[in-house]
C-alpha atoms as a PDB file:
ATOM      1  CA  UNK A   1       0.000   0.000   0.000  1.00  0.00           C
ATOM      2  CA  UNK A   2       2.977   2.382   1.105  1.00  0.00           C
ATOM      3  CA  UNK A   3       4.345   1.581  -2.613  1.00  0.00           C
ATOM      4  CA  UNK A   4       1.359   2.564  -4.753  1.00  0.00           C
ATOM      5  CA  UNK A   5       1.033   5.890  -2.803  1.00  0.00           C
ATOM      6  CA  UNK A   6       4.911   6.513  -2.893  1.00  0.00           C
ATOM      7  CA  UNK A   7       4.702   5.837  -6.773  1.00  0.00           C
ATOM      8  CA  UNK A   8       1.144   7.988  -7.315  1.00  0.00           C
ATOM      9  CA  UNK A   9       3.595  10.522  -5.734  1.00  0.00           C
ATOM     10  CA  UNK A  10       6.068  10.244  -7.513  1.00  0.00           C
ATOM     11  CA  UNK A  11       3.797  10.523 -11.064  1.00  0.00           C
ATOM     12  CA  UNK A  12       2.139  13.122  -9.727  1.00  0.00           C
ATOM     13  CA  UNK A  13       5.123  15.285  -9.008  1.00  0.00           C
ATOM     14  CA  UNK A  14       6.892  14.342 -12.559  1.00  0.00           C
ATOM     15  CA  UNK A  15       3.341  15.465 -14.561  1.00  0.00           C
ATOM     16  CA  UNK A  16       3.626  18.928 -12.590  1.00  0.00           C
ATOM     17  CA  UNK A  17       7.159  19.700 -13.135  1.00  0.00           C
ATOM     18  CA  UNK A  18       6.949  20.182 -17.244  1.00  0.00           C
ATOM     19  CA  UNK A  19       4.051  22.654 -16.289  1.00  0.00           C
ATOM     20  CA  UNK A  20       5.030  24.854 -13.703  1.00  0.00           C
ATOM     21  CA  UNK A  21       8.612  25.454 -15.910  1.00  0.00           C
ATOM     22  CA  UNK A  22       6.678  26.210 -18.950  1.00  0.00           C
ATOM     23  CA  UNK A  23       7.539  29.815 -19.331  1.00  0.00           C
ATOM     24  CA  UNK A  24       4.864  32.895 -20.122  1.00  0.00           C
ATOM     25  CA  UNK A  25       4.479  35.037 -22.785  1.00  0.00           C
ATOM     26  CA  UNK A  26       3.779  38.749 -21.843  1.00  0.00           C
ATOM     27  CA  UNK A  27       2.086  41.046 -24.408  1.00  0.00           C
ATOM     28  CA  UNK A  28       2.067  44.445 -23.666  1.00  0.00           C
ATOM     29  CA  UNK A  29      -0.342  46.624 -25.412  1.00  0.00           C
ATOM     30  CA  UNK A  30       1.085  50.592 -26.154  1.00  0.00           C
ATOM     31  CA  UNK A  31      -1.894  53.723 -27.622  1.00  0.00           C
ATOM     32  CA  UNK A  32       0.400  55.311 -30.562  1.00  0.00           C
ATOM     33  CA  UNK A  33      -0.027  57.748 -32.899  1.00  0.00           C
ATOM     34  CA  UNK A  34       0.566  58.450 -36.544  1.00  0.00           C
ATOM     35  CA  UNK A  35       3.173  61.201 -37.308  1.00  0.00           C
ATOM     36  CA  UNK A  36       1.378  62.012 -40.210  1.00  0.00           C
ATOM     37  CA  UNK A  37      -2.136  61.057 -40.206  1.00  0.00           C
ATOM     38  CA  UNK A  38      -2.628  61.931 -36.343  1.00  0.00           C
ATOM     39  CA  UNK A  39      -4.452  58.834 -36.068  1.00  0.00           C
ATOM     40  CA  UNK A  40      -4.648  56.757 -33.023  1.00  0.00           C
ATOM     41  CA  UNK A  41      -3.759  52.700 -32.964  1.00  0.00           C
ATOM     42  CA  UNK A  42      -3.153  49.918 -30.627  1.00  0.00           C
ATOM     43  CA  UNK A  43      -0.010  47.998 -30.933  1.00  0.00           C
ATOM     44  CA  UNK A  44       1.766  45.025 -29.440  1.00  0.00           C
ATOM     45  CA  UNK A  45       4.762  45.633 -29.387  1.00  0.00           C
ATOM     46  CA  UNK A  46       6.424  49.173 -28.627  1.00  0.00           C
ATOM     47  CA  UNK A  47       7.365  50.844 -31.483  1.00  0.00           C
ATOM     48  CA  UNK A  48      11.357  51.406 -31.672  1.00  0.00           C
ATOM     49  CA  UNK A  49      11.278  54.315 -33.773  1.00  0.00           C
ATOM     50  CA  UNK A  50       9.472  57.542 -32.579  1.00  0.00           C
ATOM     51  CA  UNK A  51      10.041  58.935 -36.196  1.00  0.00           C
ATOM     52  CA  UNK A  52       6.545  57.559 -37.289  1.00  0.00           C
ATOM     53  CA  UNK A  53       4.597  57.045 -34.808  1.00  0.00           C
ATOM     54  CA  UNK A  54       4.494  58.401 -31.120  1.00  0.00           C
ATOM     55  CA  UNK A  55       3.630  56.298 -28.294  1.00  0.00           C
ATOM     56  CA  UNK A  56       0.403  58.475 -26.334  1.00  0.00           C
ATOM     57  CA  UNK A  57      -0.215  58.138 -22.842  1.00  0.00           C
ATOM     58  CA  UNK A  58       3.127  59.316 -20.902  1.00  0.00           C
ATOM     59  CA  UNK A  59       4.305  55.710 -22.555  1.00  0.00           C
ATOM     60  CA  UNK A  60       1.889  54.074 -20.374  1.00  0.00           C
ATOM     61  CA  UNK A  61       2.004  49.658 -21.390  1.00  0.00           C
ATOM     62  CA  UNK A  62      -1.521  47.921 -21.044  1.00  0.00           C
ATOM     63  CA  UNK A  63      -1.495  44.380 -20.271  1.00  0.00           C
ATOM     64  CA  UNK A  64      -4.433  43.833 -22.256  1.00  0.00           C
ATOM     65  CA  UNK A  65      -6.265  45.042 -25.261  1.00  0.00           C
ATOM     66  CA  UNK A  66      -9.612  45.886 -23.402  1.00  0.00           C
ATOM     67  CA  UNK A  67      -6.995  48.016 -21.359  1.00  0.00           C
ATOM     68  CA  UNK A  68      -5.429  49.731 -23.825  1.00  0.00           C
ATOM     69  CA  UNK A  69      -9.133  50.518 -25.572  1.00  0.00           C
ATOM     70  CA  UNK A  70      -9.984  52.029 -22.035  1.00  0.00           C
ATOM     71  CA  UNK A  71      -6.708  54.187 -22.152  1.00  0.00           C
ATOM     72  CA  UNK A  72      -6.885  55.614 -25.816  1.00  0.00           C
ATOM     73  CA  UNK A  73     -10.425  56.353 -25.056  1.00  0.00           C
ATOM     74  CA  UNK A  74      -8.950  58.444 -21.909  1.00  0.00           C
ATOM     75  CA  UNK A  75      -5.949  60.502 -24.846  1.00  0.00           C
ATOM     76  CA  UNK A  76      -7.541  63.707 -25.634  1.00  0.00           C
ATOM     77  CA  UNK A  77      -5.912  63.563 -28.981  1.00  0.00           C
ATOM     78  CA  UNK A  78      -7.214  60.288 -30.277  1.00  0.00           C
ATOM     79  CA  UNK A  79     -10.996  61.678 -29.168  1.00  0.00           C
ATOM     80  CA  UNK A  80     -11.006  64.248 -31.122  1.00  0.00           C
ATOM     81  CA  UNK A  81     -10.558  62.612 -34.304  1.00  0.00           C
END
């Protein structure tokens, strides 16, 4: 009896490993801005250049999309177009 349990263990443990060291992806969600259409866009991934588009929001990151819809809703500049 000892044995099964001991083994049950021991499966159980070696199915949770692989999981828990599976690693996360993070997207992170930026409000930017056309240079030279003014208009307003979700992106997810920040934008290395700042000649084409500027990121809005005092470069604030959303962890999700409905997050970044609240924010750009929030920009003064992207409501008024």
């Amino acid at each position: 009896m000892l044995r099964n349990t001991l083994i049950a263990c021991a499966l159980a443990f070696g199915f949770s490993m692989p999981a828990s060291a599976q690693t996360t992806t993070t997207t992170e969600y930026y409000v930017v801005q056309d240079v030279q259409t003014k208009k307003c866009t979700i992106v997810d991934k920040k934008p290395e250049t700042t000649t084409s588009v500027t990121i809005l929001g005092d470069g604030a990151v959303f962890k999700t999309r409905t997050e970044a819809d609240s924010g750009m809703s929030k920009i003064k500049v992207c409501t008024t177009n």
